[in-house]
C-alpha atoms as a PDB file:
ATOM      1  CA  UNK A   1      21.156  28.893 -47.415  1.00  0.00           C
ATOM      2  CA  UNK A   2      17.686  28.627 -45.757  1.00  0.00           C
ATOM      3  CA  UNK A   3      18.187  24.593 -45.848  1.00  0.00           C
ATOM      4  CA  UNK A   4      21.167  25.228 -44.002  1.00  0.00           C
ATOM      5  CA  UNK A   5      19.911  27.140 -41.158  1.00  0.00           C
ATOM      6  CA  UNK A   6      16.935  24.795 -41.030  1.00  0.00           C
ATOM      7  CA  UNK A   7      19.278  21.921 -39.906  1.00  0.00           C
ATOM      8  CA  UNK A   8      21.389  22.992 -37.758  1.00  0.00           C
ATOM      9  CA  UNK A   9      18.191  24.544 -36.212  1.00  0.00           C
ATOM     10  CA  UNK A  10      16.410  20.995 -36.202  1.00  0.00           C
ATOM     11  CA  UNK A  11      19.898  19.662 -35.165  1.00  0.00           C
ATOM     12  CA  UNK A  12      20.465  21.862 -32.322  1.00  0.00           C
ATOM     13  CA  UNK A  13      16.896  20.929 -30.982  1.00  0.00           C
ATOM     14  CA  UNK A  14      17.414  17.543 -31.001  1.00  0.00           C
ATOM     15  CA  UNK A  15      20.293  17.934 -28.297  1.00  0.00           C
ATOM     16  CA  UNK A  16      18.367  20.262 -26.140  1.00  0.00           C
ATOM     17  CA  UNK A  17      15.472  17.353 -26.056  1.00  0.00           C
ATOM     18  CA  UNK A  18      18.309  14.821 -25.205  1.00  0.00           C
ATOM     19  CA  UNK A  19      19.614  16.991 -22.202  1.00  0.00           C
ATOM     20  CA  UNK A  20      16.590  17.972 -20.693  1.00  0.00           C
ATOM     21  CA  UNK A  21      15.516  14.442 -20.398  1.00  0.00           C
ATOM     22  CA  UNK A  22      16.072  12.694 -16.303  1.00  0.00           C
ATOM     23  CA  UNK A  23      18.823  10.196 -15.654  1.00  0.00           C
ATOM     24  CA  UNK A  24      18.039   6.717 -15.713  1.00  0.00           C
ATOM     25  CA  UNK A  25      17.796   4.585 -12.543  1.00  0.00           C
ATOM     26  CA  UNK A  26      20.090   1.984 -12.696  1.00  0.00           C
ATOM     27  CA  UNK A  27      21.091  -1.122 -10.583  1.00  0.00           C
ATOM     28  CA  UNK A  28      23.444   1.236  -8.267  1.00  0.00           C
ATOM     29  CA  UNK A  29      21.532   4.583  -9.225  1.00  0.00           C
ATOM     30  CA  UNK A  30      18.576   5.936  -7.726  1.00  0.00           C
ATOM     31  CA  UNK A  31      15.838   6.092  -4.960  1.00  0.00           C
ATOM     32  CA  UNK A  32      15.066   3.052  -3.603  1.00  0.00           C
ATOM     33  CA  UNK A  33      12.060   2.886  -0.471  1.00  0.00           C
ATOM     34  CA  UNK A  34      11.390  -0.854   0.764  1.00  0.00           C
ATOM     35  CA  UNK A  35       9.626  -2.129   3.985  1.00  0.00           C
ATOM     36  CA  UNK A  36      11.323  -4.461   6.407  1.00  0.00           C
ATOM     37  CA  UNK A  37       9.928  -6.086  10.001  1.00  0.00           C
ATOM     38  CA  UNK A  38      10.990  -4.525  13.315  1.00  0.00           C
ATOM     39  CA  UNK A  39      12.372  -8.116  14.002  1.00  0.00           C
ATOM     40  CA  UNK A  40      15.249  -7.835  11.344  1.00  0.00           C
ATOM     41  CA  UNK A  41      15.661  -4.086  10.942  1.00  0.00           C
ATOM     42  CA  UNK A  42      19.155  -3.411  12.940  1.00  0.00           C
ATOM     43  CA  UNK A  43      20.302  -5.989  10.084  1.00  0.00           C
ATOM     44  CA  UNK A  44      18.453  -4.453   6.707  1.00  0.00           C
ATOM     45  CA  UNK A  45      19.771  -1.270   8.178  1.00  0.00           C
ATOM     46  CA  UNK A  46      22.987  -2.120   7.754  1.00  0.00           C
ATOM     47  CA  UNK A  47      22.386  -3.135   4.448  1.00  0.00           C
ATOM     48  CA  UNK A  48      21.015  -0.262   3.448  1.00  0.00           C
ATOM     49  CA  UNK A  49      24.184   1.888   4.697  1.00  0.00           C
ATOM     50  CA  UNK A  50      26.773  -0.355   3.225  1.00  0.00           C
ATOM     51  CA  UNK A  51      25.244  -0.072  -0.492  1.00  0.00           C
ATOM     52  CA  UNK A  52      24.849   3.874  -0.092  1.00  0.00           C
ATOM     53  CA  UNK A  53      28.303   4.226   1.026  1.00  0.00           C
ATOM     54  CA  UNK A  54      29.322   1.685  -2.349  1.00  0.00           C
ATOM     55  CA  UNK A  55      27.229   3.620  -4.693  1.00  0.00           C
ATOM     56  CA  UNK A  56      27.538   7.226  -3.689  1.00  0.00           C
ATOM     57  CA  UNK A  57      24.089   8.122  -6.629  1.00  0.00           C
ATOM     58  CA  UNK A  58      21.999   5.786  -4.509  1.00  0.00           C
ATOM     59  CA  UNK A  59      19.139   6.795  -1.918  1.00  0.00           C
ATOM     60  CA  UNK A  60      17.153   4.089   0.795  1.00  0.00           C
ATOM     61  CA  UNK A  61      14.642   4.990   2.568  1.00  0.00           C
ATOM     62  CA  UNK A  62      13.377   2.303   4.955  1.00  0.00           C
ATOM     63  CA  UNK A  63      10.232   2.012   6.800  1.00  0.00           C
ATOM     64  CA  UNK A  64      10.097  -0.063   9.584  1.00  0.00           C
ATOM     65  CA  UNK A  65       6.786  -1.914  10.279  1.00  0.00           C
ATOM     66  CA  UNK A  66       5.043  -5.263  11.389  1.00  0.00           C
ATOM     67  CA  UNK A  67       5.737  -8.149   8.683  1.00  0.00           C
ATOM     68  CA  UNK A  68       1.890  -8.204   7.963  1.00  0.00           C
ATOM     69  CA  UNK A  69       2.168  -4.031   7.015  1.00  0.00           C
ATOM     70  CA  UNK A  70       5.188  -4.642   5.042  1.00  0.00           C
ATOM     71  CA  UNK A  71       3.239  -7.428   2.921  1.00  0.00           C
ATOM     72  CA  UNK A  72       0.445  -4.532   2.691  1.00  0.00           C
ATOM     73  CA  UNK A  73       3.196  -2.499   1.276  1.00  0.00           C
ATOM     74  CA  UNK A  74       4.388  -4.837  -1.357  1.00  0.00           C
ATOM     75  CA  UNK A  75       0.762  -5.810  -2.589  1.00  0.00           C
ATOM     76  CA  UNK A  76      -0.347  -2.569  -2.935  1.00  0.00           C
ATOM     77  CA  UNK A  77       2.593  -1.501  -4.620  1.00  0.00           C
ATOM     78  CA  UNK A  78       3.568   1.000  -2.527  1.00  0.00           C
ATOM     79  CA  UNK A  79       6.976  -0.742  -2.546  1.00  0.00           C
ATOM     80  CA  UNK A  80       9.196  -2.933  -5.047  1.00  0.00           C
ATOM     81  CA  UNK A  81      10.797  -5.132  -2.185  1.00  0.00           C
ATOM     82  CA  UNK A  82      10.071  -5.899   1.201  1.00  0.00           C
ATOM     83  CA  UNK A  83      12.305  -8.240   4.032  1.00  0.00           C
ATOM     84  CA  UNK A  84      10.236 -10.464   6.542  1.00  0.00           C
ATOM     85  CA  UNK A  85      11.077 -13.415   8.674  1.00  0.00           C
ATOM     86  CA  UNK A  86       8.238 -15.578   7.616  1.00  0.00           C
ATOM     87  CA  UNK A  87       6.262 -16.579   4.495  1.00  0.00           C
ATOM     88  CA  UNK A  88       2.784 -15.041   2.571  1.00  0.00           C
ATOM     89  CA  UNK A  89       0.427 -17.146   4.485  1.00  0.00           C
ATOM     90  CA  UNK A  90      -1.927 -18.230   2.261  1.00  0.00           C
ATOM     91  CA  UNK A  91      -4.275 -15.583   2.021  1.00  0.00           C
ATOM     92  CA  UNK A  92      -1.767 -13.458   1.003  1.00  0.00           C
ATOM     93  CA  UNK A  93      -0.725 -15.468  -1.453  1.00  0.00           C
ATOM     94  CA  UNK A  94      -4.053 -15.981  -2.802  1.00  0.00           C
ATOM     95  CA  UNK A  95      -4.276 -11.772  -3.200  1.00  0.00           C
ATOM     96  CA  UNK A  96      -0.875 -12.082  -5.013  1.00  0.00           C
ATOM     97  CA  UNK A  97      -2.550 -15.032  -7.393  1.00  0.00           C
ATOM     98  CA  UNK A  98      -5.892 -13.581  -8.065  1.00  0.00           C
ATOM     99  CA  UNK A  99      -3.992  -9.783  -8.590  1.00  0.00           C
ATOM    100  CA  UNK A 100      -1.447 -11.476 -11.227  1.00  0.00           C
ATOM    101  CA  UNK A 101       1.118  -9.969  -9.482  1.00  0.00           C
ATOM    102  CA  UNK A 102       5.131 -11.241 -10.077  1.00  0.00           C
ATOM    103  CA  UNK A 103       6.246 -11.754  -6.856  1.00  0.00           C
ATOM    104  CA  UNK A 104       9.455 -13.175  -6.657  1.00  0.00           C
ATOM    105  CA  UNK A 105      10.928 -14.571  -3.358  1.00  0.00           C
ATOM    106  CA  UNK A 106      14.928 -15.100  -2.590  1.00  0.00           C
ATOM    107  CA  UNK A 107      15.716 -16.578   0.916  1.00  0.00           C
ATOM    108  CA  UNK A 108      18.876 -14.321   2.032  1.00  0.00           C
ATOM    109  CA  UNK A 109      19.053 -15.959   5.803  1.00  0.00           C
ATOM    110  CA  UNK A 110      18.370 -18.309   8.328  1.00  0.00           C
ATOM    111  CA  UNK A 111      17.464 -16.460  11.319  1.00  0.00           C
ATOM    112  CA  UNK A 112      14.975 -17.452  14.272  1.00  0.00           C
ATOM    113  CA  UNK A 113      13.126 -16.637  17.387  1.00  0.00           C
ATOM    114  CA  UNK A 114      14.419 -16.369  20.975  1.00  0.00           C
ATOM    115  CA  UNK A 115      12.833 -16.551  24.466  1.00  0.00           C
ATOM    116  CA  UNK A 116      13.673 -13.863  26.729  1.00  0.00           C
ATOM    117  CA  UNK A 117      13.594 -13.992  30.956  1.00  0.00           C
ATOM    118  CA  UNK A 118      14.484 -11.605  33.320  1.00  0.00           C
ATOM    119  CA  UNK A 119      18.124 -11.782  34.687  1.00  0.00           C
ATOM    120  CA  UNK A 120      17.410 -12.618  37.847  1.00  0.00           C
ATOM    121  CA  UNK A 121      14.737 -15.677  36.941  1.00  0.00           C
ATOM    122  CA  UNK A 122      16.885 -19.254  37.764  1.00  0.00           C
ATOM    123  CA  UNK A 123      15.295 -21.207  34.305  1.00  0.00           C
ATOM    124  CA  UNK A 124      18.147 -21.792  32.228  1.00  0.00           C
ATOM    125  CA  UNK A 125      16.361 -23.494  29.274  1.00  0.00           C
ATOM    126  CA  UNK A 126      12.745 -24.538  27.837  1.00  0.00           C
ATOM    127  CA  UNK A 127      11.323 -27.862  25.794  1.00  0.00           C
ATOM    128  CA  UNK A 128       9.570 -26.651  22.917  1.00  0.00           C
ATOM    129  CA  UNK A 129       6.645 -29.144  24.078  1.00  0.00           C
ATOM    130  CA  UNK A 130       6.768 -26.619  27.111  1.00  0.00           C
ATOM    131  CA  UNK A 131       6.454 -23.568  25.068  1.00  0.00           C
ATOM    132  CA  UNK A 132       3.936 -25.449  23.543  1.00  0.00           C
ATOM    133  CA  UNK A 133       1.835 -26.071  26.811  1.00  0.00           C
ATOM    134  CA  UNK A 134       2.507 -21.778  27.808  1.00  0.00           C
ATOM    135  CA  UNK A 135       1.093 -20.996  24.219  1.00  0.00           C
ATOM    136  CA  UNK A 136      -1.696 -23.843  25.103  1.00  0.00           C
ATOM    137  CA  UNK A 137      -2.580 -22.193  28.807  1.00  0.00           C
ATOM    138  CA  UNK A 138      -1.254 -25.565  30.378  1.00  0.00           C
ATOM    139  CA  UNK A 139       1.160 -23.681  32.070  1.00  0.00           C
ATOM    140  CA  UNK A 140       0.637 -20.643  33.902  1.00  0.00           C
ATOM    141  CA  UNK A 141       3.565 -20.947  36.451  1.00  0.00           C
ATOM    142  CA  UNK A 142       7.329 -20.648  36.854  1.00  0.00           C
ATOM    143  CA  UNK A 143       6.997 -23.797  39.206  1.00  0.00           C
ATOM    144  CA  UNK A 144       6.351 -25.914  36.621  1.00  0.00           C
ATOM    145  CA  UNK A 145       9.197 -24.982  33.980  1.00  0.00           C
ATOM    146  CA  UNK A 146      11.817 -25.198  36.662  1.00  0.00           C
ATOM    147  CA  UNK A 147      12.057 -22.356  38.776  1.00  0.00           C
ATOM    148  CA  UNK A 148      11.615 -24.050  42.364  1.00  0.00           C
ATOM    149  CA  UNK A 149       9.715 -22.612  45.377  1.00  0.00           C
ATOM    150  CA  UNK A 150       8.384 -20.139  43.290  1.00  0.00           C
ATOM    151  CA  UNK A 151       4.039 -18.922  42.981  1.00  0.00           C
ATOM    152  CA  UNK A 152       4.690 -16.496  40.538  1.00  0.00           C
ATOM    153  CA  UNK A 153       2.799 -16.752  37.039  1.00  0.00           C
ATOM    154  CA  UNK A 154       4.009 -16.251  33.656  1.00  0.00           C
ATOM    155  CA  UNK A 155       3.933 -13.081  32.115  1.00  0.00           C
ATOM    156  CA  UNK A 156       4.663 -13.366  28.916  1.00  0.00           C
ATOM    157  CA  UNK A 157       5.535 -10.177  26.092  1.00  0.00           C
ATOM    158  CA  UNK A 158       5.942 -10.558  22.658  1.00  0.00           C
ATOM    159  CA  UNK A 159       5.537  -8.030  19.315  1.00  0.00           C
ATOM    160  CA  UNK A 160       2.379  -7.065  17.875  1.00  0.00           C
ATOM    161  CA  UNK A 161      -0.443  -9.049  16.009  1.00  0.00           C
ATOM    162  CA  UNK A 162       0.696  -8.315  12.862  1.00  0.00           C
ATOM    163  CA  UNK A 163       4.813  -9.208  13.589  1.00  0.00           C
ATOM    164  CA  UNK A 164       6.447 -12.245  11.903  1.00  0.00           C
ATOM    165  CA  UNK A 165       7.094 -13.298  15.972  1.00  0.00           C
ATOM    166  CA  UNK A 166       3.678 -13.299  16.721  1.00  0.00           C
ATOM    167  CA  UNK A 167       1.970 -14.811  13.965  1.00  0.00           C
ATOM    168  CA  UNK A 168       4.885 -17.701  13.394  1.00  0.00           C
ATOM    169  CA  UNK A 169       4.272 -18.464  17.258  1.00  0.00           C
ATOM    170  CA  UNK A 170       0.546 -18.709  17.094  1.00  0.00           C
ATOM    171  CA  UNK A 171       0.721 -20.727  13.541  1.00  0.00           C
ATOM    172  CA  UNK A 172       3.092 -23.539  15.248  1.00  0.00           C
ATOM    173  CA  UNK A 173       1.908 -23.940  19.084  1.00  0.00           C
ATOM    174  CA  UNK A 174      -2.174 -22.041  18.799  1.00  0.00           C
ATOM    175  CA  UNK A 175      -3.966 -21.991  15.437  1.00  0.00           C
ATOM    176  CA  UNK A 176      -6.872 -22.653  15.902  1.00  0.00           C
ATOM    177  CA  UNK A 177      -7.168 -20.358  19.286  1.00  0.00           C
ATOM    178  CA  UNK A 178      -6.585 -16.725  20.737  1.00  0.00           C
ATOM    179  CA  UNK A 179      -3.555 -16.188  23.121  1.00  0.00           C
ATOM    180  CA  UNK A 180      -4.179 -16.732  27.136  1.00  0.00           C
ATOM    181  CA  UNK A 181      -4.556 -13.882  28.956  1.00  0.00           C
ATOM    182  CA  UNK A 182      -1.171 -13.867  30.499  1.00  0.00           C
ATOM    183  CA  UNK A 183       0.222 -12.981  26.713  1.00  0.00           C
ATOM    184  CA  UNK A 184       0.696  -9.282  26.368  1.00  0.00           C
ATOM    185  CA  UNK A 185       1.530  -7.783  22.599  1.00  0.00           C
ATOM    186  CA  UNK A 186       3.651  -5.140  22.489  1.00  0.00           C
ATOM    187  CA  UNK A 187       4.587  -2.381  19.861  1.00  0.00           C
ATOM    188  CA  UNK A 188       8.452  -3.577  19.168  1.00  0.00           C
ATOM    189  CA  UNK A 189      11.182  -6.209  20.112  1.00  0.00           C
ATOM    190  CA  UNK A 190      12.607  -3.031  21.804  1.00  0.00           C
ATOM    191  CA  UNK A 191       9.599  -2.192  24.381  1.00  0.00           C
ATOM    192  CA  UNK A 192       9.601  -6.620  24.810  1.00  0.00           C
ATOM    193  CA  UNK A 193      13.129  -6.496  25.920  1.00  0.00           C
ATOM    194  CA  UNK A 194      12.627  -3.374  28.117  1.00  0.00           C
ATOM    195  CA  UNK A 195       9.407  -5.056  29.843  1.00  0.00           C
ATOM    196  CA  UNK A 196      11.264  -8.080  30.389  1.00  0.00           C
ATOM    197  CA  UNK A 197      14.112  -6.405  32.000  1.00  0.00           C
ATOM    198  CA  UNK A 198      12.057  -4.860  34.871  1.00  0.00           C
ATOM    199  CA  UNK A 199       9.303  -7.378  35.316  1.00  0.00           C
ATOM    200  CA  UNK A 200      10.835 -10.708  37.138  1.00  0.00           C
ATOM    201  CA  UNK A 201       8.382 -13.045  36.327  1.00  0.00           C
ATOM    202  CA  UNK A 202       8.207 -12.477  32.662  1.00  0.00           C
ATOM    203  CA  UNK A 203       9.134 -13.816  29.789  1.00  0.00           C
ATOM    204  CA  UNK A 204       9.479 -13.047  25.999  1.00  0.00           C
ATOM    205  CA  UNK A 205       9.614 -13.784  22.584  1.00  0.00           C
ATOM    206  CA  UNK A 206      12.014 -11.526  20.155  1.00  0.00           C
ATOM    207  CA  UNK A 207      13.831 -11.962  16.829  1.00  0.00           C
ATOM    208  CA  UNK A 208      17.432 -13.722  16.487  1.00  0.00           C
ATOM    209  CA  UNK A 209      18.967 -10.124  15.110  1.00  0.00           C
ATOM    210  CA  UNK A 210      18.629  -9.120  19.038  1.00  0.00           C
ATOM    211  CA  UNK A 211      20.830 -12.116  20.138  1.00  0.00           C
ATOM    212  CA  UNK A 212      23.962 -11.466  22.082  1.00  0.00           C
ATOM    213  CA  UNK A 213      23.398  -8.094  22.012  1.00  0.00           C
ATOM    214  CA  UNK A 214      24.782  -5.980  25.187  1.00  0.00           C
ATOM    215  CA  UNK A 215      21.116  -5.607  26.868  1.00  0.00           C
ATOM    216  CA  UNK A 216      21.236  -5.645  30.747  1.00  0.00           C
ATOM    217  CA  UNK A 217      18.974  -6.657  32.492  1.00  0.00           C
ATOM    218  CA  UNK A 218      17.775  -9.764  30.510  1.00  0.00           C
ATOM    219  CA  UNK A 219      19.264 -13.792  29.698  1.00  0.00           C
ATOM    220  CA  UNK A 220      18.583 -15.836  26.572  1.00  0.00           C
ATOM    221  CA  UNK A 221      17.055 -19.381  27.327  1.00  0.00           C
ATOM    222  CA  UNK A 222      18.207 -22.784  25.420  1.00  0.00           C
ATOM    223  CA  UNK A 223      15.893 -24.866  23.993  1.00  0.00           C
ATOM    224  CA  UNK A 224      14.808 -28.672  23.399  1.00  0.00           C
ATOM    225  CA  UNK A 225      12.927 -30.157  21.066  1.00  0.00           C
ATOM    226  CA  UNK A 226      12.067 -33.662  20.565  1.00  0.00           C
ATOM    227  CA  UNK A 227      10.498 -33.587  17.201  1.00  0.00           C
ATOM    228  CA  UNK A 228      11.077 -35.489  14.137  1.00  0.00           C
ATOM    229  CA  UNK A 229      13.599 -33.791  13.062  1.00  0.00           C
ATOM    230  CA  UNK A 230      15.530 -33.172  16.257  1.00  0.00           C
ATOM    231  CA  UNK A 231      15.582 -37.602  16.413  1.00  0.00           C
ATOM    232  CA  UNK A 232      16.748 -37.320  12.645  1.00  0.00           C
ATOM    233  CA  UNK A 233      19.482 -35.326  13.484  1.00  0.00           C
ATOM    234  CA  UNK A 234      20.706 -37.083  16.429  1.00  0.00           C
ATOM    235  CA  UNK A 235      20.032 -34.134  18.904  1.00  0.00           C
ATOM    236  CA  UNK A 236      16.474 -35.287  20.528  1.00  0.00           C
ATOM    237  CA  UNK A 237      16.229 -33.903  24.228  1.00  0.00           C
ATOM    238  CA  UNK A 238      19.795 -31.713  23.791  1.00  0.00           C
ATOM    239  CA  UNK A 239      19.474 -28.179  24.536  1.00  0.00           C
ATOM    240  CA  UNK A 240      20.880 -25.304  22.236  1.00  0.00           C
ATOM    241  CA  UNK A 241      21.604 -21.868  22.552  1.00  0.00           C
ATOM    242  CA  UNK A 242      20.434 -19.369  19.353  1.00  0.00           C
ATOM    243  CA  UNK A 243      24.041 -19.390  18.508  1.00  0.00           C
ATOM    244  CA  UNK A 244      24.893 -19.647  13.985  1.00  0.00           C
ATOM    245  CA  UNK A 245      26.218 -23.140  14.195  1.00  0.00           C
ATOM    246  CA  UNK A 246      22.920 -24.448  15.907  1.00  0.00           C
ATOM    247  CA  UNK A 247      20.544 -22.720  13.634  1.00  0.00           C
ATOM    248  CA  UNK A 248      22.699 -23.638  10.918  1.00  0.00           C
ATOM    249  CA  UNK A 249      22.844 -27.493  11.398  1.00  0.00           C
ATOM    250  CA  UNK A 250      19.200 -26.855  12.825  1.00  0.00           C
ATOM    251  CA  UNK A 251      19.526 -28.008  16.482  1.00  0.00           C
ATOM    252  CA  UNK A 252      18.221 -24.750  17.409  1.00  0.00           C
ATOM    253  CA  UNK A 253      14.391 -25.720  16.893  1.00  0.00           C
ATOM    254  CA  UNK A 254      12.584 -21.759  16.148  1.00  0.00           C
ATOM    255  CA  UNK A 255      14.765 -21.261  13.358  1.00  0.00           C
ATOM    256  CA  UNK A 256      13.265 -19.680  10.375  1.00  0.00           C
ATOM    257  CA  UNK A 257      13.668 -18.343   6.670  1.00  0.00           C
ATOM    258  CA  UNK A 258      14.139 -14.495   6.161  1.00  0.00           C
ATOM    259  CA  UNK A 259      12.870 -13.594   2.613  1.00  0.00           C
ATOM    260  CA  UNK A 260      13.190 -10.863   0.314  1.00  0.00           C
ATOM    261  CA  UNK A 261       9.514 -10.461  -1.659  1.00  0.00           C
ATOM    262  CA  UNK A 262       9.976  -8.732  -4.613  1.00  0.00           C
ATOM    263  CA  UNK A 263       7.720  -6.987  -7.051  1.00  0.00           C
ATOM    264  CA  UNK A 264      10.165  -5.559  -9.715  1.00  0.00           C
ATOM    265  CA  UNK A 265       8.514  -3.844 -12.612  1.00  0.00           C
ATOM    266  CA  UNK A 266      12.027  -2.921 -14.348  1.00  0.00           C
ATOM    267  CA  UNK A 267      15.617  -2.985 -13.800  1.00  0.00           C
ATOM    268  CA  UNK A 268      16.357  -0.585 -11.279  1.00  0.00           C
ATOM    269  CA  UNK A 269      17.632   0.060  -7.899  1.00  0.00           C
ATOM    270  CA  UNK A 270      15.871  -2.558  -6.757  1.00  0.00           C
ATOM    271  CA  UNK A 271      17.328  -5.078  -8.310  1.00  0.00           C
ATOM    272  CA  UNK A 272      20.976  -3.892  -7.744  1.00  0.00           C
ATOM    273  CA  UNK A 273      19.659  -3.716  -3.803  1.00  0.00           C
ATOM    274  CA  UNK A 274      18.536  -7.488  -3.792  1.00  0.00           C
ATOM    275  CA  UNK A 275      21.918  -8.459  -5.749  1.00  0.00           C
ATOM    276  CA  UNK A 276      23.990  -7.122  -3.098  1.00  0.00           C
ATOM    277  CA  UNK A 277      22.296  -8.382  -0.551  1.00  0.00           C
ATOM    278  CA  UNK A 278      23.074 -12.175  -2.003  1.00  0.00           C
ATOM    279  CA  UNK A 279      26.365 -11.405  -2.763  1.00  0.00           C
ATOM    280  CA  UNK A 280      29.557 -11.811  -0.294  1.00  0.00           C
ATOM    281  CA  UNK A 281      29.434  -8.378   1.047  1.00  0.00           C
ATOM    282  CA  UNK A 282      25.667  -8.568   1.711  1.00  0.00           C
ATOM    283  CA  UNK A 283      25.909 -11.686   3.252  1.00  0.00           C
ATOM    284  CA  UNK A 284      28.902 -10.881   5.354  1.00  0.00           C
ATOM    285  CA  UNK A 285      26.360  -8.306   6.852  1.00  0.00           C
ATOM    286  CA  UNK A 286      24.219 -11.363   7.466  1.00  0.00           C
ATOM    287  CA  UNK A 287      26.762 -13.119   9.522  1.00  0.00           C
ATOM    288  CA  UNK A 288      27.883 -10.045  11.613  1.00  0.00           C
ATOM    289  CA  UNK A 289      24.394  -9.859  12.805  1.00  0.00           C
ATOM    290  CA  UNK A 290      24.084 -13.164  14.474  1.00  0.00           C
ATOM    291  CA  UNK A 291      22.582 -15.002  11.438  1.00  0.00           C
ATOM    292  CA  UNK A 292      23.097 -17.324   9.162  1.00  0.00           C
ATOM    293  CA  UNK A 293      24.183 -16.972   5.357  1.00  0.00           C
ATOM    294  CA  UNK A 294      21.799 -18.244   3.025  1.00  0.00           C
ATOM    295  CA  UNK A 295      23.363 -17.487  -0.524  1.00  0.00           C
ATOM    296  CA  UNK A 296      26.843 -18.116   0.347  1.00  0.00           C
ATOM    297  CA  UNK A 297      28.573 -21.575   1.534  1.00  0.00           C
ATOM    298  CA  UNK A 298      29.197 -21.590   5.500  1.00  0.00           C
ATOM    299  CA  UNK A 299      32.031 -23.063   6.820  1.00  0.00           C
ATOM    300  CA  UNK A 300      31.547 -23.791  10.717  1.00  0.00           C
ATOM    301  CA  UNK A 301      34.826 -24.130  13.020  1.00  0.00           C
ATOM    302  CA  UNK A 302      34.673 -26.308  16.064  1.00  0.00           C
ATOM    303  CA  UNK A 303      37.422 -25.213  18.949  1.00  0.00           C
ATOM    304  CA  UNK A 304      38.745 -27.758  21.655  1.00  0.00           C
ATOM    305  CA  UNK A 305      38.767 -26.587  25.011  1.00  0.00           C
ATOM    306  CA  UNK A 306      42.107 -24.906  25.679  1.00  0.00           C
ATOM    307  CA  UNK A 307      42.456 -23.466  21.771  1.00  0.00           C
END
């Protein structure tokens, strides 16, 4: 009889250590925090809500930062993923090779940069070679990109030091210099768009998410390029709007790669994040904020006048 109580004792314990134990994270289950750059953020928010709202036992937190603080993030593990419009530069790569850490990256979109002007400035479009010369301190005044009769400088805004705007800009048209002193960082694409808007001699520099959006108060410039790659694509000296089908085919010259950087250390939320986010309904999110798909096909439709 003793035997007997002894097992269904020992038997009764061994449930009570299975229940008390936490739920697994899953792929759609759990608490998920990632970092993302200001320049994409309307989009990864977007994300975010559309998973939660799939998979009711999931949690994201996001926090918004500079692409170089997000980076920070993901190498000192303070987050599994992170989304930025750019690539680890090399010394960030070199912490992630000396560190042995797995970082994984998945392109999930083509998106881009965009120059900003006041509404009321008469420039319709830049060269890049032009940009290049601003960037350079070559050219200080409107007169000289287009806007006649006028003596007013450039002023130009653009996101902090440590954004994916800034630091692409500087790689491509100043590396080896500082800024001029007509360039003035600011703390978010937001406060560049507001400056722009009420200064009429300024211009600005801001993430494709922000295209086409219903700000007042500012225009979106087309731009030229006559690099190699504009010749091999047959559109050398054309200008283009930020619009999908040019940054698509690539006739839109600042177009750029937005990454997912992933340090994953098991299957988790994480993981099920980054899956939807390359599936149809992640990339549909993608499109509906003015970039382009980069893990789905894209099918472009070309309307005649009239249609």
């Amino acid at each position: 009889m003793k035997s007997k109580h002894f097992i269904l004792f020992a038997f009764a314990v061994l449930l009570l250590g299975c229940d008390s134990g936490e739920e697994k994270e899953s792929p759609t289950k759990g608490r998920l925090v990632f970092s993302v750059s200001e320049t994409i953020a309307p989009m990864a928010k977007q994300m975010a809500a559309k998973f939660e709202n799939i998979y009711e036992d999931s949690k994201i937190d996001i926090n918004v930062v500079s692409a170089r603080e997000a980076i920070v993030h993901l190498l000192n593990d303070s987050v599994e993923i992170i989304i930025i419009s750019r690539s680890l530069n090399e010394e960030e790569q070199s912490v992630v090779d000396k560190a042995g850490l797995n970082v994984r990256q998945v392109e999930i979109a083509v998106g881009g940069f965009i120059v900003i002007t006041n509404k009321q400035n008469p420039v319709k479009g830049l060269r890049v070679s032009q940009l290049d010369s601003i960037y350079d301190g070559r050219i200080t005044r409107w007169s000289e990109l287009g806007w006649k009769n006028s003596t007013a400088l450039v002023k130009f805004f653009i996101p902090d030091r440590n954004s994916d705007v800034y630091e692409s800009m500087q790689k491509k048209f100043s590396p080896d210099k500082a800024l001029p002193k007509y360039f003035f960082p600011l703390s978010s694409s937001d406060s560049v768009i507001q400056a722009v808007s009420i200064t009429s001699n300024a211009m600005g520099m801001i993430g494709l998410n922000y295209y086409d959006t219903t700000y007042s108060g500012i225009k979106f410039l087309e731009l030229s390029d006559r690099s190699e790659l504009s010749d091999s694509l047959g559109v050398s000296g054309l200008y283009f709007s930020p619009a999908q089908a040019f940054v698509y085919r690539k006739h839109y010259p600042l177009w750029t790669p937005v990454y997912i950087y992933s340090n994953i250390k098991s299957v988790g939320l994480a993981s099920g994040f980054i899956s939807f986010i390359s599936s149809v309904q992640g990339q549909k999110i993608v499109l509906n904020n003015g970039l382009v798909p980069a893990t789905m096909p894209v099918r472009i439709i070309q309307l005649n006048r009239g249609e």
